[in-house]
Every structure is written in C-alpha cells, then in structure tokens.
N, C-alpha and C. Protein backbone atom coordinates (compact mmCIF):
# COMPACT_ATOMS: atom_id res chain seq x y z
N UNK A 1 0.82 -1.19 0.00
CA UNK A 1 0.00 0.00 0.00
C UNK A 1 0.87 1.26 0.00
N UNK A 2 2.03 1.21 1.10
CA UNK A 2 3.17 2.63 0.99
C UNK A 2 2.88 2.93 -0.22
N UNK A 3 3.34 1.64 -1.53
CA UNK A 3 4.19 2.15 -2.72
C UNK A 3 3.13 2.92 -3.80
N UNK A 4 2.26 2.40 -3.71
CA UNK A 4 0.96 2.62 -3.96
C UNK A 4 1.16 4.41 -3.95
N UNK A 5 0.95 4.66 -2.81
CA UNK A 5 0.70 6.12 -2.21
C UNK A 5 1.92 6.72 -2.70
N UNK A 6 3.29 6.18 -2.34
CA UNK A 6 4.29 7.02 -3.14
C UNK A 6 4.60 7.41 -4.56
N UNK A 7 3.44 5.90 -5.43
CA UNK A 7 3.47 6.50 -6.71
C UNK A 7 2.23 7.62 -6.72
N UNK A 8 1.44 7.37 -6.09
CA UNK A 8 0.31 8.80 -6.30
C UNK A 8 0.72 9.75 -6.07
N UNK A 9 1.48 9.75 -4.80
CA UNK A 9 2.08 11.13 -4.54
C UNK A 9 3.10 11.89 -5.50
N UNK A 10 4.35 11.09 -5.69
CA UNK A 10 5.18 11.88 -6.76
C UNK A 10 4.87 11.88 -8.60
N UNK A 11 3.80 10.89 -8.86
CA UNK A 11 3.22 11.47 -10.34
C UNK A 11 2.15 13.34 -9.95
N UNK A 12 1.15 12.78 -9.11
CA UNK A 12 0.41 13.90 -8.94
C UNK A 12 1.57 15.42 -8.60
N UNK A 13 2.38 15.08 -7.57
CA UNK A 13 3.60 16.05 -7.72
C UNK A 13 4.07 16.55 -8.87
N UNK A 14 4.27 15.85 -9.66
CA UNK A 14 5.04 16.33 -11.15
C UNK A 14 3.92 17.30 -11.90
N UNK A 15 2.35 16.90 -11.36
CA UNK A 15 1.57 17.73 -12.15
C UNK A 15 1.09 18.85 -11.98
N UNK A 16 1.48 18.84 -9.98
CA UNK A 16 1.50 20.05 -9.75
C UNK A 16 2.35 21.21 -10.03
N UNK A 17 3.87 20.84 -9.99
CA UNK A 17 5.03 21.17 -10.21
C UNK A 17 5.05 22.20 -11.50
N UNK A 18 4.60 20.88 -12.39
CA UNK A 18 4.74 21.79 -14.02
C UNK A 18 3.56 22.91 -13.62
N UNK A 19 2.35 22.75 -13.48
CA UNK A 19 0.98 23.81 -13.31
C UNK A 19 1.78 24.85 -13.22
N UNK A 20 2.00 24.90 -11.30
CA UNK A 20 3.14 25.93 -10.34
C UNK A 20 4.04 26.59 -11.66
N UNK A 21 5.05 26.07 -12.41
CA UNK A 21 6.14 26.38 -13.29
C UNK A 21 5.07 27.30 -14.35
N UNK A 22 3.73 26.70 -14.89
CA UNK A 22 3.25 27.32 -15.82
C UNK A 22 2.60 28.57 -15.65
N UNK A 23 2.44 28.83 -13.97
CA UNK A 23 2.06 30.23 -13.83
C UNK A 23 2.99 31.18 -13.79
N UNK A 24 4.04 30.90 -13.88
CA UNK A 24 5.14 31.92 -13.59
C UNK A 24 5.52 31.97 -15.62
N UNK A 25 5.89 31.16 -16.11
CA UNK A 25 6.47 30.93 -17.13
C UNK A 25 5.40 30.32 -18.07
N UNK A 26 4.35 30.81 -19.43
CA UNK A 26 4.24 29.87 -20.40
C UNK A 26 5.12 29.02 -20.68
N UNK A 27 6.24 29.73 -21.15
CA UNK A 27 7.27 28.52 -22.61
C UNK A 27 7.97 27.70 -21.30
N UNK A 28 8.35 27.82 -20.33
CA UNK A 28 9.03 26.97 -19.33
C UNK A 28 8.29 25.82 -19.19
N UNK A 29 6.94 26.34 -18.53
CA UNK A 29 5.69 24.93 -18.29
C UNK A 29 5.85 25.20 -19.62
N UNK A 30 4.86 24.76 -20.59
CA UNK A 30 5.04 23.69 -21.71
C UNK A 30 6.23 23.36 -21.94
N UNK A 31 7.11 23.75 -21.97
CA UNK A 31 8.19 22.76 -22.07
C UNK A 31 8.79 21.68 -21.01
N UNK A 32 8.13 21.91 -19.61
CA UNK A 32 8.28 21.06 -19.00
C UNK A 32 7.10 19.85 -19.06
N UNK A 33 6.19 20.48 -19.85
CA UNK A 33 4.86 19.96 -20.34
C UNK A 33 4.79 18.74 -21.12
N UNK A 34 5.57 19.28 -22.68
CA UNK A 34 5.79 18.33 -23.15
C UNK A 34 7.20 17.13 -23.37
N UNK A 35 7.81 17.59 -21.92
CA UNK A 35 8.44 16.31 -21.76
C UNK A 35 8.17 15.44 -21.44
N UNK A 36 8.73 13.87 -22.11
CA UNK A 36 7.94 12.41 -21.64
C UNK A 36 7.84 12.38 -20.00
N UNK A 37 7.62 13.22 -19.19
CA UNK A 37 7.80 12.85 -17.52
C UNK A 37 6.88 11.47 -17.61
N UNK A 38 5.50 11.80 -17.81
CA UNK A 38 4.29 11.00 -16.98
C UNK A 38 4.85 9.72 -17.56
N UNK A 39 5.27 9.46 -18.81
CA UNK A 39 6.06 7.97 -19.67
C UNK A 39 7.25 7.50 -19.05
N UNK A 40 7.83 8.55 -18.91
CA UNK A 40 9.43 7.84 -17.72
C UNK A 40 9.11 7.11 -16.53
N UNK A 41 7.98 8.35 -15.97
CA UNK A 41 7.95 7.75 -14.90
C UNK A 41 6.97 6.14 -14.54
N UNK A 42 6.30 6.23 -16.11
CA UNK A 42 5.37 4.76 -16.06
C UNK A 42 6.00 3.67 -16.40
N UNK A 43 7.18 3.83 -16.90
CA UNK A 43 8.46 2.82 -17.42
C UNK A 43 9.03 2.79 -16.17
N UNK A 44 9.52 3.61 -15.20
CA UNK A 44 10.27 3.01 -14.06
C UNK A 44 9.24 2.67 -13.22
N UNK A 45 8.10 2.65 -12.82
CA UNK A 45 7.05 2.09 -12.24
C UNK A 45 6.95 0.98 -12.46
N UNK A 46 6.67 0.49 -14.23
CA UNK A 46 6.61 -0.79 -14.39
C UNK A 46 8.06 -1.86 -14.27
N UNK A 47 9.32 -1.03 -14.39
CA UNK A 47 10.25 -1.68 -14.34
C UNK A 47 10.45 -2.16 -12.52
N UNK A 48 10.21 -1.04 -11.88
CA UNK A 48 10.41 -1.54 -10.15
C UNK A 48 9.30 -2.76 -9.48
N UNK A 49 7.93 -2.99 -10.69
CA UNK A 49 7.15 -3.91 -10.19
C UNK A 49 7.50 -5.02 -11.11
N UNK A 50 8.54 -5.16 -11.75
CA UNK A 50 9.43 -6.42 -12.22
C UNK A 50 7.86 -6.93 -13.32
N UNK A 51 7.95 -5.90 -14.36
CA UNK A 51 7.32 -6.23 -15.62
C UNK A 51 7.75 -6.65 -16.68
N UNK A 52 7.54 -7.71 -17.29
CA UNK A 52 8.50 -7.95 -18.46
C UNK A 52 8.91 -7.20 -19.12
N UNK A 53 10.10 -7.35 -19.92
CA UNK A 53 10.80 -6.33 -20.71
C UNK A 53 10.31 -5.64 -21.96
N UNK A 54 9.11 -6.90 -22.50
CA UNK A 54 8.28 -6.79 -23.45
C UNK A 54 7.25 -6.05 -23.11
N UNK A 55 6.44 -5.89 -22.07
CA UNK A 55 5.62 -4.77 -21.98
C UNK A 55 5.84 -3.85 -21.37
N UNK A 56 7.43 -3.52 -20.87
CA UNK A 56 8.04 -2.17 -20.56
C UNK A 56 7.99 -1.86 -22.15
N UNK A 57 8.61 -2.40 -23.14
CA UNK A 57 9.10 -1.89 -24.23
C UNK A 57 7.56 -1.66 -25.15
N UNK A 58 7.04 -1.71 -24.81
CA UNK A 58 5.46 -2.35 -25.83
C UNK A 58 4.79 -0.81 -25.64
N UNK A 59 4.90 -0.49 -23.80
CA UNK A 59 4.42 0.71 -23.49
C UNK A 59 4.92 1.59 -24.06
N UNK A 60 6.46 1.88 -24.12
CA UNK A 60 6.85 3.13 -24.93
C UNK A 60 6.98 2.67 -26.48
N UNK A 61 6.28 1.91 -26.94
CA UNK A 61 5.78 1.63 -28.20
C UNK A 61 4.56 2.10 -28.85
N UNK A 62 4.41 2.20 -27.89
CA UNK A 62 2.72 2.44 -28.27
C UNK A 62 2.34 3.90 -28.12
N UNK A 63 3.17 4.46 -26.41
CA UNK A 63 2.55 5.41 -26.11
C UNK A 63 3.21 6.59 -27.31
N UNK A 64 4.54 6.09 -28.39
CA UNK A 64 4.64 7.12 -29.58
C UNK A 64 3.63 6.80 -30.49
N UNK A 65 3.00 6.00 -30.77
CA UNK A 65 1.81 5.83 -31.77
C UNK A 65 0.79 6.80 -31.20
N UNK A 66 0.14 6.43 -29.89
CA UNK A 66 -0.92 7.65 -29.08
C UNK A 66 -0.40 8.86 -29.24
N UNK A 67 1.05 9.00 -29.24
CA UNK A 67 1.21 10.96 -28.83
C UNK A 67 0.56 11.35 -30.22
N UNK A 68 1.00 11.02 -31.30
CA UNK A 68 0.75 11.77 -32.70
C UNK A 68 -0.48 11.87 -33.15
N UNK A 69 -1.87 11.60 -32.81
CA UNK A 69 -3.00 12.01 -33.26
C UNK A 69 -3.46 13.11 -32.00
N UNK A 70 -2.56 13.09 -31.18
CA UNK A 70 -3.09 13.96 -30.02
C UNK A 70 -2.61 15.80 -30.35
N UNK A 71 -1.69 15.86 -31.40
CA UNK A 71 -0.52 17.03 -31.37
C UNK A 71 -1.76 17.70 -31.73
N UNK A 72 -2.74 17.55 -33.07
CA UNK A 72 -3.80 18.63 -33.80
C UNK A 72 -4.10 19.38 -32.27
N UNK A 73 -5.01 18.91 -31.12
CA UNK A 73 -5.34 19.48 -30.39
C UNK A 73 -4.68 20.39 -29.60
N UNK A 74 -2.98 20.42 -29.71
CA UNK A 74 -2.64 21.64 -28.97
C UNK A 74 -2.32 22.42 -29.89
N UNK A 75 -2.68 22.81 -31.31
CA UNK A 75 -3.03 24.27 -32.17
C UNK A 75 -4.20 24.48 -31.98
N UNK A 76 -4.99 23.53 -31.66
CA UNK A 76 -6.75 23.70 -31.74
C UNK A 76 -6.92 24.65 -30.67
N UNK A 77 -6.86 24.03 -29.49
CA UNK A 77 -6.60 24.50 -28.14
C UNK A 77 -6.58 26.44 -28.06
N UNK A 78 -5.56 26.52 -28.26
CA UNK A 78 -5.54 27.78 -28.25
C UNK A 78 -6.14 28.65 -29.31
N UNK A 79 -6.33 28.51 -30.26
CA UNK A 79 -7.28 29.13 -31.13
C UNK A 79 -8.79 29.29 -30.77
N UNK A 80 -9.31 27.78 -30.72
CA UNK A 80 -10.40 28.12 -29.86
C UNK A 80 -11.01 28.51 -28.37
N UNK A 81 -10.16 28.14 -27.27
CA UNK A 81 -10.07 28.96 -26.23
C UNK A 81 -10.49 30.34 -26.28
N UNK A 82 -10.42 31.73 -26.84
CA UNK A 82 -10.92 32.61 -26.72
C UNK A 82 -11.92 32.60 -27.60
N UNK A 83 -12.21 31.61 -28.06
CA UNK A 83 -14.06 31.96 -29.29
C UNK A 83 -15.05 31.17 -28.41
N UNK A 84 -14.80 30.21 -27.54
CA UNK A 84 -15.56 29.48 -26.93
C UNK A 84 -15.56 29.06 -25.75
N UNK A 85 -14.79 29.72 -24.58
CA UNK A 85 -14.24 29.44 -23.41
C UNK A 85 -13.74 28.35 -22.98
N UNK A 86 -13.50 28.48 -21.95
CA UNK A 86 -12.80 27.29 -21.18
C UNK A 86 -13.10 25.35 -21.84
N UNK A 87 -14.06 25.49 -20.96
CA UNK A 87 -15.23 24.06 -21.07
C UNK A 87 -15.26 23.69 -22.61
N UNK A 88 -16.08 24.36 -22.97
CA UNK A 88 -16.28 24.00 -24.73
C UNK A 88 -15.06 23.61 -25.21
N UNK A 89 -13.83 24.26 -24.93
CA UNK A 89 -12.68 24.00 -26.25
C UNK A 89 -12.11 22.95 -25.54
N UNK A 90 -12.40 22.66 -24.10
CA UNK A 90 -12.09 21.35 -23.78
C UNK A 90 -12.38 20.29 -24.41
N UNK A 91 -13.58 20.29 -24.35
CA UNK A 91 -14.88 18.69 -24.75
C UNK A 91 -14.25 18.90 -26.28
N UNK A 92 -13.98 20.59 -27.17
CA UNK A 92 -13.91 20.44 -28.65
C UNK A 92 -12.54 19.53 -28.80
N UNK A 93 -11.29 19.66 -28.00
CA UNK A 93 -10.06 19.73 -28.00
C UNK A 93 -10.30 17.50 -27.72
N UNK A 94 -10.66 17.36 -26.95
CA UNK A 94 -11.32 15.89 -26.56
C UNK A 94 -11.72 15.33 -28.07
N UNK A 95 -12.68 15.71 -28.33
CA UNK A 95 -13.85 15.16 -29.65
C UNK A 95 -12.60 15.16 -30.88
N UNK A 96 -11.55 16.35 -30.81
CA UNK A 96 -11.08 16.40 -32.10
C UNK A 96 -10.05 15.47 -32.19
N UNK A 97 -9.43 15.05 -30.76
CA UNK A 97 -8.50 14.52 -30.58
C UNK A 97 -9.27 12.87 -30.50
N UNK A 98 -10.25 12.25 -30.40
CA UNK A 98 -10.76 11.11 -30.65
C UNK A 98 -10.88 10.51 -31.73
N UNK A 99 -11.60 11.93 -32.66
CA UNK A 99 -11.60 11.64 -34.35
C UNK A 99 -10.40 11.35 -35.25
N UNK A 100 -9.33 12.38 -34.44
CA UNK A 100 -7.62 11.68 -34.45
C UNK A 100 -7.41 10.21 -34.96
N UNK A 101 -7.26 10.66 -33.45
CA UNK A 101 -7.39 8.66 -32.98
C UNK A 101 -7.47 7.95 -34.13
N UNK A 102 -8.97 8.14 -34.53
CA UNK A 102 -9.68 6.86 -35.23
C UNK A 102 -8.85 7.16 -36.26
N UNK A 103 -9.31 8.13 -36.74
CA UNK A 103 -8.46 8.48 -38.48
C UNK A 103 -6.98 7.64 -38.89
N UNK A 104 -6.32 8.33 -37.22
CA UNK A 104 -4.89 7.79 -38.04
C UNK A 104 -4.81 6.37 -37.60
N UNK A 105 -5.23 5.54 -36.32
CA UNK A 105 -5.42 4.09 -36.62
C UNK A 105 -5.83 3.50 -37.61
N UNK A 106 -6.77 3.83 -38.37
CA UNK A 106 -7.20 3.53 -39.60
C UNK A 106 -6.12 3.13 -40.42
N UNK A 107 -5.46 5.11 -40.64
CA UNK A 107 -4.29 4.90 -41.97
C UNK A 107 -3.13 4.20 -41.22
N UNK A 108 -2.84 3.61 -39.86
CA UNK A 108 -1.52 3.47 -40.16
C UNK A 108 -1.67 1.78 -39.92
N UNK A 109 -3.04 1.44 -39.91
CA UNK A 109 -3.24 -0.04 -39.99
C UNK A 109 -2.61 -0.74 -41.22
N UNK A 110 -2.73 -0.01 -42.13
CA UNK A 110 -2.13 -0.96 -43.42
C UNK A 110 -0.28 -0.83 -43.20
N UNK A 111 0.23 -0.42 -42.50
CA UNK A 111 1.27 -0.30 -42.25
C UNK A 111 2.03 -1.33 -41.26
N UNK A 112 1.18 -2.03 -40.74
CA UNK A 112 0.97 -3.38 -39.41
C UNK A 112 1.31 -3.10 -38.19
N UNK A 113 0.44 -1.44 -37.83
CA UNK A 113 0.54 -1.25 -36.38
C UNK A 113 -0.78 -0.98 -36.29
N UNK A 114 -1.28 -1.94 -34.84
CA UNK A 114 -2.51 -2.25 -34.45
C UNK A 114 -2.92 -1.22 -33.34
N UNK A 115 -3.34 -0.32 -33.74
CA UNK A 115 -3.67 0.72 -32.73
C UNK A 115 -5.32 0.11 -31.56
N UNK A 116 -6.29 -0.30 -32.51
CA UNK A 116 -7.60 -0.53 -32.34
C UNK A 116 -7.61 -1.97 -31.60
C-alpha cells in the first residue's frame, strides 16, 4: 500500500510542479509539459514492479503511436479557447483529438501497427 501512495504522490507532484512552473512561465511549463515525464515515470514504475521487458518496451511503443494524433489538439486549443471558453474547447479539443485517434489508426493499420 506505501508504494501505492508514493506512486500517487510523486506522479500527482510532477503535475502540480509543471501547473506551479506554468504560472510563472508559459514557454518553461510547456516545455516542461511536453516532456515524456508521466512515460518515464510509467516505465520506471513498471520496471520496479518487475514487468517484463516486453511490456516495458510495448508501453513506450505504443505510447509514440498515441502521442501523434493527439498534437492537432494543442493548435486547436488555443485558437479556440478565446471563441468558446474554457469548457467547450475542452470537450472540442477531446472530440477532435478522438476523431484523431480513429483516423490515423485507420491509416496506419495498413502499415501493421494495431492501434484498435
């Protein structure tokens, strides 16, 4: 149970951390933003609970297939943010980033990566 709590505690830390960094600094937070943290730290998580090597390696396999239908939504993001507030460009930023998803699983299926 400790370890449990120590991983809640220092992921949720990292998210406070960057937030904290992003009020002082835009370009600092996002750039501490879009570093792999939350992926490092799910690779040494799974490596300290003695996970095979194959689905340590599978995870950061995959999770570069997931990042790239997700990128549209951070140009979206800020464009629509001031036409539609907060909430809305959330759920829009969500919806656009789902349709992603599907789209490019689709195209990169003939390629023999199984997103779906």
């Amino acid at each position: 149970m400790a370890w449990i709590i120590t991983k809640y505690l220092l992921t949720a830390g990292i998210v406070v951390f960057i937030s904290e960094v992003a009020k002082r600094s835009d370009r600092l937070g996002g750039f501490i933003a879009a570093l792999p943290l939350m992926t490092l730290l799910t690779l040494v998580w799974l490596y300290f609970e003695n996970q095979p090597e194959e689905k340590i390696a599978n995870h950061a396999y995959y999770t570069f297939w997931y990042v790239i239908p997700t990128l549209p939504m951070f140009l979206l993001f800020p464009y629509l943010l001031p036409k539609l507030g907060f909430w809305l460009t959330m759920g829009a930023s969500v919806a656009v980033s789902v349709i992603c998803f599907g789209l490019f699983a689709l195209a990169i299926k003939g390629f023999g990566v199984e997103l779906l």
